[in-house]
C-alpha atoms as a PDB file:
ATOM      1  CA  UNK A   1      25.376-155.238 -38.289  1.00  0.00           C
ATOM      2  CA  UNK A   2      25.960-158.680 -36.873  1.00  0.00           C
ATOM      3  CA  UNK A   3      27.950-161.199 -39.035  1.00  0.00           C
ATOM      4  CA  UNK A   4      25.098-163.622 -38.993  1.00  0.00           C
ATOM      5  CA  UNK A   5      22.653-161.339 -40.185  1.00  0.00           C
ATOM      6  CA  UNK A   6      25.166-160.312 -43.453  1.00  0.00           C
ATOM      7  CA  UNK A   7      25.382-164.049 -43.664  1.00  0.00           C
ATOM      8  CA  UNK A   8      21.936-164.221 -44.472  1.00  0.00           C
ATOM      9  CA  UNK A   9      21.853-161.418 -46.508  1.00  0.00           C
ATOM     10  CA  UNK A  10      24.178-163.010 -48.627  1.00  0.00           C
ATOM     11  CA  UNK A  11      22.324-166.522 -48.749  1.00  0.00           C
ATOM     12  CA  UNK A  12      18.717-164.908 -49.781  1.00  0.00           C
ATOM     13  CA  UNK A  13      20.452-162.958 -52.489  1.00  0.00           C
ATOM     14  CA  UNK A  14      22.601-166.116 -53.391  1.00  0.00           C
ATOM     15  CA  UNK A  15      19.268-168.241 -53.442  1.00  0.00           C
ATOM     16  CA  UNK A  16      17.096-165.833 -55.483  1.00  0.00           C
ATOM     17  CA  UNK A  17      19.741-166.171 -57.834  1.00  0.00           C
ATOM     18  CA  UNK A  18      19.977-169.148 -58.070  1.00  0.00           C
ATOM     19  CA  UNK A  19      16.076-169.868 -58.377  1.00  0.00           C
ATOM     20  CA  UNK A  20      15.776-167.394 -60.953  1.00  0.00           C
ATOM     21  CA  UNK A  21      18.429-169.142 -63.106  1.00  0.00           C
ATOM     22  CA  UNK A  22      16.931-172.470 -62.943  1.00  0.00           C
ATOM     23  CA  UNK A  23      13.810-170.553 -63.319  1.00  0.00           C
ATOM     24  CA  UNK A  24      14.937-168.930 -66.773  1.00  0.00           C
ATOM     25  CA  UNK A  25      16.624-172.015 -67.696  1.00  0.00           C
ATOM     26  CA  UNK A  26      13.096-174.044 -67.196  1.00  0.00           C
ATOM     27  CA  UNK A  27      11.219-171.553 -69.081  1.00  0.00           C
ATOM     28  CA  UNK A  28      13.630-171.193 -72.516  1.00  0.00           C
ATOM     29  CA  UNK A  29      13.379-175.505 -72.198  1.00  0.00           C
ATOM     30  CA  UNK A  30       9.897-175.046 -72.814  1.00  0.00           C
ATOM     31  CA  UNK A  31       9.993-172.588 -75.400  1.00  0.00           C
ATOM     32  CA  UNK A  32      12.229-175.488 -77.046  1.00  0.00           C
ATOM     33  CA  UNK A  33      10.472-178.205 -76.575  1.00  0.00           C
ATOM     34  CA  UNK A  34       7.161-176.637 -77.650  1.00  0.00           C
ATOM     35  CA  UNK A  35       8.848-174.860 -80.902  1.00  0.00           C
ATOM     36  CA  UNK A  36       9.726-179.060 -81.416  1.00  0.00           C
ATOM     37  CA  UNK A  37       6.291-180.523 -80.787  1.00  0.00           C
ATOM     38  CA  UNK A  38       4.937-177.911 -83.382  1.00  0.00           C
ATOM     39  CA  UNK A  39       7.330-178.434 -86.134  1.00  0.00           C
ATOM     40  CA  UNK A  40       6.556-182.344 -85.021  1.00  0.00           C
ATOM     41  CA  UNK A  41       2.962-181.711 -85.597  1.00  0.00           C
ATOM     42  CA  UNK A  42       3.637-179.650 -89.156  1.00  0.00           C
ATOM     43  CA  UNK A  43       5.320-182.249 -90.450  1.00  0.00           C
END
């Protein structure tokens, strides 16, 4: 195994994470902001 390629082993797992947090964090904003808009439109 050359270094380089464990280096870029390391930076697709550390951008997958990362994309999947901002990903998740996207997604429950959403949820929020559409739970929001419907208590908006209830009221």
């Amino acid at each position: 195994m050359s270094p380089l390629l464990i280096l870029l082993v390391f930076l697709l797992i550390f951008l997958g994470i990362y994309a999947f947090m901002t990903y998740r964090r996207d997604s429950e904003k959403r949820a929020r902001d559409k739970r929001r808009n419907e208590f908006h439109d209830r009221v």
